[in-house]
PDB file of N, CA and C in Angstrom:
ATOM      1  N   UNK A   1     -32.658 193.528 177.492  1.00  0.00           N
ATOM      2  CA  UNK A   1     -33.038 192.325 178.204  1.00  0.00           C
ATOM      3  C   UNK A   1     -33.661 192.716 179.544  1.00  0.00           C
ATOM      4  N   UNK A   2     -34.614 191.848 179.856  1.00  0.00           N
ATOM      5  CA  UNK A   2     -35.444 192.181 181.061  1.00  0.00           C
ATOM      6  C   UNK A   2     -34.628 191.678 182.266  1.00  0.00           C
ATOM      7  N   UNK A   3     -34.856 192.829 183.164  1.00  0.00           N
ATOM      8  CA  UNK A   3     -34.172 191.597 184.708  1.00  0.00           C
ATOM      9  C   UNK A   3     -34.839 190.179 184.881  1.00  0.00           C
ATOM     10  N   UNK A   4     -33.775 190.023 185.773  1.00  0.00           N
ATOM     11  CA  UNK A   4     -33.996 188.250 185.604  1.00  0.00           C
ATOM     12  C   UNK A   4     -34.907 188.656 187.060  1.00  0.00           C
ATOM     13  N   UNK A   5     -34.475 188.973 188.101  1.00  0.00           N
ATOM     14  CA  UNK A   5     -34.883 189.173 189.320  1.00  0.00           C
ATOM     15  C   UNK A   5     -36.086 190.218 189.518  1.00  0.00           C
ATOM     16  N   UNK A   6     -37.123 190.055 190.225  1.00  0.00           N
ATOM     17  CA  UNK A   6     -37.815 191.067 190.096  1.00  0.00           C
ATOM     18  C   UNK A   6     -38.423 190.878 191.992  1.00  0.00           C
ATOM     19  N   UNK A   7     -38.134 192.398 192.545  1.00  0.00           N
ATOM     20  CA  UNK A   7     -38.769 192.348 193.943  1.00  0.00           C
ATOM     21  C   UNK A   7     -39.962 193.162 194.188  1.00  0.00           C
ATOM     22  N   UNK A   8     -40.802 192.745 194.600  1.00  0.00           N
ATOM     23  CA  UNK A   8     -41.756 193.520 194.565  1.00  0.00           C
ATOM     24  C   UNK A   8     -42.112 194.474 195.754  1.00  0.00           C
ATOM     25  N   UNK A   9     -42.863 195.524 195.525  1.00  0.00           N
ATOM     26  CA  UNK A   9     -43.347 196.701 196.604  1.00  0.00           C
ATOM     27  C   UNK A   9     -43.106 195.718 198.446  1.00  0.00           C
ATOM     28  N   UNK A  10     -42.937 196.381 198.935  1.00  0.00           N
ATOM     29  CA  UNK A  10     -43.449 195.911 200.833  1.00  0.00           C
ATOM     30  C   UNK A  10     -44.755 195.873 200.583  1.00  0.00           C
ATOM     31  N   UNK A  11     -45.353 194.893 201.731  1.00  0.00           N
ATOM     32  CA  UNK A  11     -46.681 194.491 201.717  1.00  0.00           C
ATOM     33  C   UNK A  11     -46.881 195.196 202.989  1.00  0.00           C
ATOM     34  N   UNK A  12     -47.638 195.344 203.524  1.00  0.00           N
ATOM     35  CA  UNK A  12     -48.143 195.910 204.630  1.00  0.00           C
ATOM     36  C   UNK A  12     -47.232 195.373 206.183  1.00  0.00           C
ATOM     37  N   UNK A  13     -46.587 194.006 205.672  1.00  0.00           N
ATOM     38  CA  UNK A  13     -45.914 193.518 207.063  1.00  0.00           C
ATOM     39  C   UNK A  13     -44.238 194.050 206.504  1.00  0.00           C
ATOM     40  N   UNK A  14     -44.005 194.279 205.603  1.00  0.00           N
ATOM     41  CA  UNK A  14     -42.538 194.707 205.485  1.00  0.00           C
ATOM     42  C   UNK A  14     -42.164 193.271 204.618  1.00  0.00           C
ATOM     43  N   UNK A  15     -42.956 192.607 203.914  1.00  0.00           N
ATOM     44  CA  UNK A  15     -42.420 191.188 203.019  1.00  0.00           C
ATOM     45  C   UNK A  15     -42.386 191.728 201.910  1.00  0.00           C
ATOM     46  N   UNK A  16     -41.315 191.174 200.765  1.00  0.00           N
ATOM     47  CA  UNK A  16     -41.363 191.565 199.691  1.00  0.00           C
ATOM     48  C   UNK A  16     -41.357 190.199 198.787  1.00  0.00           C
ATOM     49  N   UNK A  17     -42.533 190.291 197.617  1.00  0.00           N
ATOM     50  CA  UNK A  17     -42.028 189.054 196.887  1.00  0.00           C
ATOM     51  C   UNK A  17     -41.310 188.960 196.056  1.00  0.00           C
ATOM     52  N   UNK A  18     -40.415 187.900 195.209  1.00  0.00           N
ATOM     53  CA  UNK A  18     -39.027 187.993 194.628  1.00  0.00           C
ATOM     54  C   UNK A  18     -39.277 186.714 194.007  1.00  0.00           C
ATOM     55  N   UNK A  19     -39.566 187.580 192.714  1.00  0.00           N
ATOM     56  CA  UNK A  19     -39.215 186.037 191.483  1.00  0.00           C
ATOM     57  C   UNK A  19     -38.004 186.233 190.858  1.00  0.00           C
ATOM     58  N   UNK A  20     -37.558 184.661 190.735  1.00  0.00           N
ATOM     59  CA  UNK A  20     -36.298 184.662 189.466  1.00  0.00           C
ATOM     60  C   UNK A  20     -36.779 183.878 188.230  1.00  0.00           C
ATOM     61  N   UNK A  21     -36.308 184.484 187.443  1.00  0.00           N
ATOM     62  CA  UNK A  21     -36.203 183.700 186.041  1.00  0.00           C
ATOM     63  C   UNK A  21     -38.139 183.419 185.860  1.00  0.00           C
ATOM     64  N   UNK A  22     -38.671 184.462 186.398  1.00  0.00           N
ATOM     65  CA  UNK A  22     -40.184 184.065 186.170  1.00  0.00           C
ATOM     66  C   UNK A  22     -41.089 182.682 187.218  1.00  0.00           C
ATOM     67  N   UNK A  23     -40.174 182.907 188.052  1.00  0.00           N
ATOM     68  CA  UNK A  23     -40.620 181.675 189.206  1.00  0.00           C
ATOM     69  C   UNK A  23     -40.757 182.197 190.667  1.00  0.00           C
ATOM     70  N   UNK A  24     -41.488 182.526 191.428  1.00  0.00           N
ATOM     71  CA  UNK A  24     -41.595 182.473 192.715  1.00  0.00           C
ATOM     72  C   UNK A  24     -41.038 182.230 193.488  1.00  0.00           C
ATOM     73  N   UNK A  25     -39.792 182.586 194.159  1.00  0.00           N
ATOM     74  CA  UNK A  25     -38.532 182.091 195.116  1.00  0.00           C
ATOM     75  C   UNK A  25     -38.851 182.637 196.409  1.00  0.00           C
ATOM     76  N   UNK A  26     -39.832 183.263 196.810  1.00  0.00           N
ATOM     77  CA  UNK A  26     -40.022 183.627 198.326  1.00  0.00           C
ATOM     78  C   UNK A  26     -40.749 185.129 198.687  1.00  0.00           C
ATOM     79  N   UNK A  27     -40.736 185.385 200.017  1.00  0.00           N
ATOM     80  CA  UNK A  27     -40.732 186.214 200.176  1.00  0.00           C
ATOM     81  C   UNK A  27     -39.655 186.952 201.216  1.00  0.00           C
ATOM     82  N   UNK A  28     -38.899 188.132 200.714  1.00  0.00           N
ATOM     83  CA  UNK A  28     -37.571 188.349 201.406  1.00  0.00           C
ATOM     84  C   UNK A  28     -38.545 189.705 202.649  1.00  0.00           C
ATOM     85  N   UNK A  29     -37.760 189.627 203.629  1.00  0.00           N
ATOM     86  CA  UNK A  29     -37.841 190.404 204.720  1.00  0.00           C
ATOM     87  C   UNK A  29     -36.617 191.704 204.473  1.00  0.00           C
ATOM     88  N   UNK A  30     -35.420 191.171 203.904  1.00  0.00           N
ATOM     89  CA  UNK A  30     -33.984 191.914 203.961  1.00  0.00           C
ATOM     90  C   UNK A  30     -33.542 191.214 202.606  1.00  0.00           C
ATOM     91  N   UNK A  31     -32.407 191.966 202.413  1.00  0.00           N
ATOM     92  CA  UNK A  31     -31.655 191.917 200.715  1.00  0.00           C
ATOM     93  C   UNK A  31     -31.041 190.387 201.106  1.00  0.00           C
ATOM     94  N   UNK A  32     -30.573 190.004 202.196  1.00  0.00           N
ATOM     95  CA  UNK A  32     -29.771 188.493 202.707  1.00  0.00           C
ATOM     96  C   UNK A  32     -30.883 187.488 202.418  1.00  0.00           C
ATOM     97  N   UNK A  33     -32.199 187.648 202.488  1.00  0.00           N
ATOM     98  CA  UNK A  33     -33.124 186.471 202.530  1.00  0.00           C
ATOM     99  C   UNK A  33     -33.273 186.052 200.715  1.00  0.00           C
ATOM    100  N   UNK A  34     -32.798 187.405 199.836  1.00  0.00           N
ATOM    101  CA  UNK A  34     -32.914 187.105 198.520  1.00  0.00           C
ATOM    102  C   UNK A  34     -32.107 186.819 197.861  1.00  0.00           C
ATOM    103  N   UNK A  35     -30.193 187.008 198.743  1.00  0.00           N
ATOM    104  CA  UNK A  35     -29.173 185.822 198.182  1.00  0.00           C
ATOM    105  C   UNK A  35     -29.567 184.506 198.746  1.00  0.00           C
ATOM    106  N   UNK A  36     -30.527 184.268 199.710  1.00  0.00           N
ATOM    107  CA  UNK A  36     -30.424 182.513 200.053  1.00  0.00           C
ATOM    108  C   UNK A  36     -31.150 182.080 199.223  1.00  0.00           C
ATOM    109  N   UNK A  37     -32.217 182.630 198.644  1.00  0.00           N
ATOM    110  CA  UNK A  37     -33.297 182.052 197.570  1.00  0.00           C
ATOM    111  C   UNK A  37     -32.513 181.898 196.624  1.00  0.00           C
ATOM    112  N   UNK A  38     -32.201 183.290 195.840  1.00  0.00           N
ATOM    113  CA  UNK A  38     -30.905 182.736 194.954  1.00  0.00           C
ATOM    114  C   UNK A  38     -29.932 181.933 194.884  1.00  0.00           C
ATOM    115  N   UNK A  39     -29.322 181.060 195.844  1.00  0.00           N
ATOM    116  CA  UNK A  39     -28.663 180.178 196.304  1.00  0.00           C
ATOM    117  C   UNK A  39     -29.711 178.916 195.968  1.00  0.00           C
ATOM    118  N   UNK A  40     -30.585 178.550 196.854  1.00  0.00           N
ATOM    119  CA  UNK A  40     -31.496 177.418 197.293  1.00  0.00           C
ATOM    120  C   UNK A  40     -32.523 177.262 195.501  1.00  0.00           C
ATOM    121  N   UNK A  41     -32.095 178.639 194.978  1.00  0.00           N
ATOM    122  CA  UNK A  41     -32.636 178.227 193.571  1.00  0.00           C
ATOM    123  C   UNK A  41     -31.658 177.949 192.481  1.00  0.00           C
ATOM    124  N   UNK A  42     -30.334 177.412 192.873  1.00  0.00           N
ATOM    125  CA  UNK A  42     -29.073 177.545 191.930  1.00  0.00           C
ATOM    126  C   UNK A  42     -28.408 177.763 191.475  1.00  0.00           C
ATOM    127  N   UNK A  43     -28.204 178.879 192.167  1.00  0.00           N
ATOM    128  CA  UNK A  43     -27.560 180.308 191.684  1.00  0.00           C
ATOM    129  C   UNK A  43     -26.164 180.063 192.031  1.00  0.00           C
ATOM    130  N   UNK A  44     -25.173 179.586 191.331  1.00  0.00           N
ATOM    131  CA  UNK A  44     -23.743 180.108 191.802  1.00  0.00           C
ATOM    132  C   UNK A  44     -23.349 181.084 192.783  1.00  0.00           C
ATOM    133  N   UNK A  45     -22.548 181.582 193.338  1.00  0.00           N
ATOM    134  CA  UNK A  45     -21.889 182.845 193.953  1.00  0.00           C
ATOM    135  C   UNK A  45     -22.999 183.695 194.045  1.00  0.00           C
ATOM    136  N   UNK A  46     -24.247 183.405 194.710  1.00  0.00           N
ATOM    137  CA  UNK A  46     -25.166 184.704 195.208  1.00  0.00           C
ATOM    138  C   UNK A  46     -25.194 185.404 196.006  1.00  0.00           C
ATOM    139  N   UNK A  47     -24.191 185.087 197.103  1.00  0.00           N
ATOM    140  CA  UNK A  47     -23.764 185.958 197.830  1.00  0.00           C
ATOM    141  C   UNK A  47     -22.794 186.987 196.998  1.00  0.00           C
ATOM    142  N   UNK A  48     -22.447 187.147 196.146  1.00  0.00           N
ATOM    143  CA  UNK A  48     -21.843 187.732 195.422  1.00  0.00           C
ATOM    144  C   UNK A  48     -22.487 188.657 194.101  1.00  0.00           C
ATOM    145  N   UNK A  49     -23.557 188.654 194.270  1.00  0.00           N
ATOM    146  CA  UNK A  49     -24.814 189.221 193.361  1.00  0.00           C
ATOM    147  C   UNK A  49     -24.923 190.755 194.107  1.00  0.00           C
ATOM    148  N   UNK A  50     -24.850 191.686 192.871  1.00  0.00           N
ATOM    149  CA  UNK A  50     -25.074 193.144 193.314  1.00  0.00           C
ATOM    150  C   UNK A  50     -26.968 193.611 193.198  1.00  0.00           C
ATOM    151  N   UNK A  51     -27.355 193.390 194.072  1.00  0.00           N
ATOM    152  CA  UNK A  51     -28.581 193.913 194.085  1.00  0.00           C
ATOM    153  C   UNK A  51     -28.911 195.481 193.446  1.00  0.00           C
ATOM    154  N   UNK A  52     -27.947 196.112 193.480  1.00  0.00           N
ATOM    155  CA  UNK A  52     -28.082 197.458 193.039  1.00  0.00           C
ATOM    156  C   UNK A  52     -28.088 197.372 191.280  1.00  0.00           C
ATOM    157  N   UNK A  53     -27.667 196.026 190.634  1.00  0.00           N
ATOM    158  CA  UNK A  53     -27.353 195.978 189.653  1.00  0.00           C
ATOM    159  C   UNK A  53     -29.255 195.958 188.293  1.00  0.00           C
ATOM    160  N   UNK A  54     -29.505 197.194 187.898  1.00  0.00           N
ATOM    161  CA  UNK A  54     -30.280 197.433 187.108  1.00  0.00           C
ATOM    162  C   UNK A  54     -30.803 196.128 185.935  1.00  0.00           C
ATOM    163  N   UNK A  55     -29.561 196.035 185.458  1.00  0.00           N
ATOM    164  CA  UNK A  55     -29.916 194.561 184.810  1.00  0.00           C
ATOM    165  C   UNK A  55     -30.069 193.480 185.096  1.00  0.00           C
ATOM    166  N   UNK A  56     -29.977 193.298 185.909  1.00  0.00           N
ATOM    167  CA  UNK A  56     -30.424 191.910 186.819  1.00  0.00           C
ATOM    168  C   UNK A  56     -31.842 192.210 187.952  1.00  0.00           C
ATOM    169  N   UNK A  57     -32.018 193.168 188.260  1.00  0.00           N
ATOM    170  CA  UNK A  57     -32.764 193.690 189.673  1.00  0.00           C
ATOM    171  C   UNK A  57     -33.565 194.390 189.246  1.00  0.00           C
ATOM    172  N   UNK A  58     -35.136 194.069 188.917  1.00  0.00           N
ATOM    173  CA  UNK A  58     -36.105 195.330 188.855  1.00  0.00           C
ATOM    174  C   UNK A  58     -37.122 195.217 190.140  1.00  0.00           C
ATOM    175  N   UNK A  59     -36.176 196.586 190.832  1.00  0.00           N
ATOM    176  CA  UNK A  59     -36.543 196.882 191.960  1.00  0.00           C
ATOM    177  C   UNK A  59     -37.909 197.233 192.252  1.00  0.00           C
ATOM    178  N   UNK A  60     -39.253 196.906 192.406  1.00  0.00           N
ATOM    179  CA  UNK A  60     -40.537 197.588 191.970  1.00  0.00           C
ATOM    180  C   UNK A  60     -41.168 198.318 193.411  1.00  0.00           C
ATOM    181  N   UNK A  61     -41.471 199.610 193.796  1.00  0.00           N
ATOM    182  CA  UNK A  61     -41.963 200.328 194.860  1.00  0.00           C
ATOM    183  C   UNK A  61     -40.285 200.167 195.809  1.00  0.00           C
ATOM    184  N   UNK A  62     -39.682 200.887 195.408  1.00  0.00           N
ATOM    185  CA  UNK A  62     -38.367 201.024 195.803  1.00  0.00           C
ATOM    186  C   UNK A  62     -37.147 200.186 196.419  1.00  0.00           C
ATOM    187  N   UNK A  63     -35.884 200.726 195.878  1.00  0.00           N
ATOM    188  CA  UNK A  63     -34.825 199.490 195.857  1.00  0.00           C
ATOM    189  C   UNK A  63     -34.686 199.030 197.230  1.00  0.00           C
ATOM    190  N   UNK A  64     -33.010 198.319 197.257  1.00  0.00           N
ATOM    191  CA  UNK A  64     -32.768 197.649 198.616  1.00  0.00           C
ATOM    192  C   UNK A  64     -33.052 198.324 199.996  1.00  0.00           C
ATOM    193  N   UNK A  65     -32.769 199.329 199.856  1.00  0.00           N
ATOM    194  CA  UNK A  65     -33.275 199.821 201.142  1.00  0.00           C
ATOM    195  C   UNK A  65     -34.742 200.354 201.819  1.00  0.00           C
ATOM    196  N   UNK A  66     -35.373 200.061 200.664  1.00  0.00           N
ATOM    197  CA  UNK A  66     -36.654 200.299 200.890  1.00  0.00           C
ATOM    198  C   UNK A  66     -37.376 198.766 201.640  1.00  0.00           C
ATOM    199  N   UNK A  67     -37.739 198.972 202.638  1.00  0.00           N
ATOM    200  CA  UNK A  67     -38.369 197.665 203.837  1.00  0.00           C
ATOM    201  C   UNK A  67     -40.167 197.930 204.315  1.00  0.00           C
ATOM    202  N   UNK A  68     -39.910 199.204 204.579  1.00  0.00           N
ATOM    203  CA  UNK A  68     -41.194 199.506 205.296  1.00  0.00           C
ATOM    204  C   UNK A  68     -42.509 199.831 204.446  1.00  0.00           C
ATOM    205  N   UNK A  69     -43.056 199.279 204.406  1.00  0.00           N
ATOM    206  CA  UNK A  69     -44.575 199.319 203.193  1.00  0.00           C
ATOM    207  C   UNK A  69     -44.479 200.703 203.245  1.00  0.00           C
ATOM    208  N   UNK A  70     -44.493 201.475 204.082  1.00  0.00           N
ATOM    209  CA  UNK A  70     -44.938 203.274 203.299  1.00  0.00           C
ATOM    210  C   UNK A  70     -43.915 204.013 202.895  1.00  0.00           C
ATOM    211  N   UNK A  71     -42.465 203.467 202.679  1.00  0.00           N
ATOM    212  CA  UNK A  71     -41.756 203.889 202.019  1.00  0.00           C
ATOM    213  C   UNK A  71     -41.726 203.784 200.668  1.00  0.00           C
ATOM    214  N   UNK A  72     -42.087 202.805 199.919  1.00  0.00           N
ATOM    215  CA  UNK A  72     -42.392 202.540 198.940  1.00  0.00           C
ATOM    216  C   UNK A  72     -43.585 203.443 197.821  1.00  0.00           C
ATOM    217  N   UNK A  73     -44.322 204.227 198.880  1.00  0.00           N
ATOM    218  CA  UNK A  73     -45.452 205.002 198.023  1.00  0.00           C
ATOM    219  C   UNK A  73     -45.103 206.117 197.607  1.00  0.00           C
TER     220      UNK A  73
END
């Protein structure tokens, strides 16, 4: 099964975009801006969501700790 969540590379300002379920929920700055989307998109207990979690999270141009656009390359 495909992740449900998908974040994409840093953009040149440090934004990342973040679809769920194939929908457009924002763009996160930090891993906190992508439990509120998850929240504000219906998500039960998203503060409680493991971002590190492979099956749920396809991290794209590097995972949570990756922020800064040239870390990602």
């Amino acid at each position: 099964m495909a992740a449900k969540l998908i974040v994409y590379p840093p953009d040149e300002h440090g934004w990342r975009r973040v679809r769920y379920d194939g929908t457009a929920i924002g763009g996160a700055h930090r891993p906190s801006d992508i439990r509120v989307f998850l929240e504000t998109a219906g998500l039960q207990d998203a503060e409680d969501i493991d971002l590190t979690d492979s099956a749920l999270v396809d991290w794209r141009g590097g995972g949570p700790e990756v922020w800064d656009p040239l870390q990602g390359h």
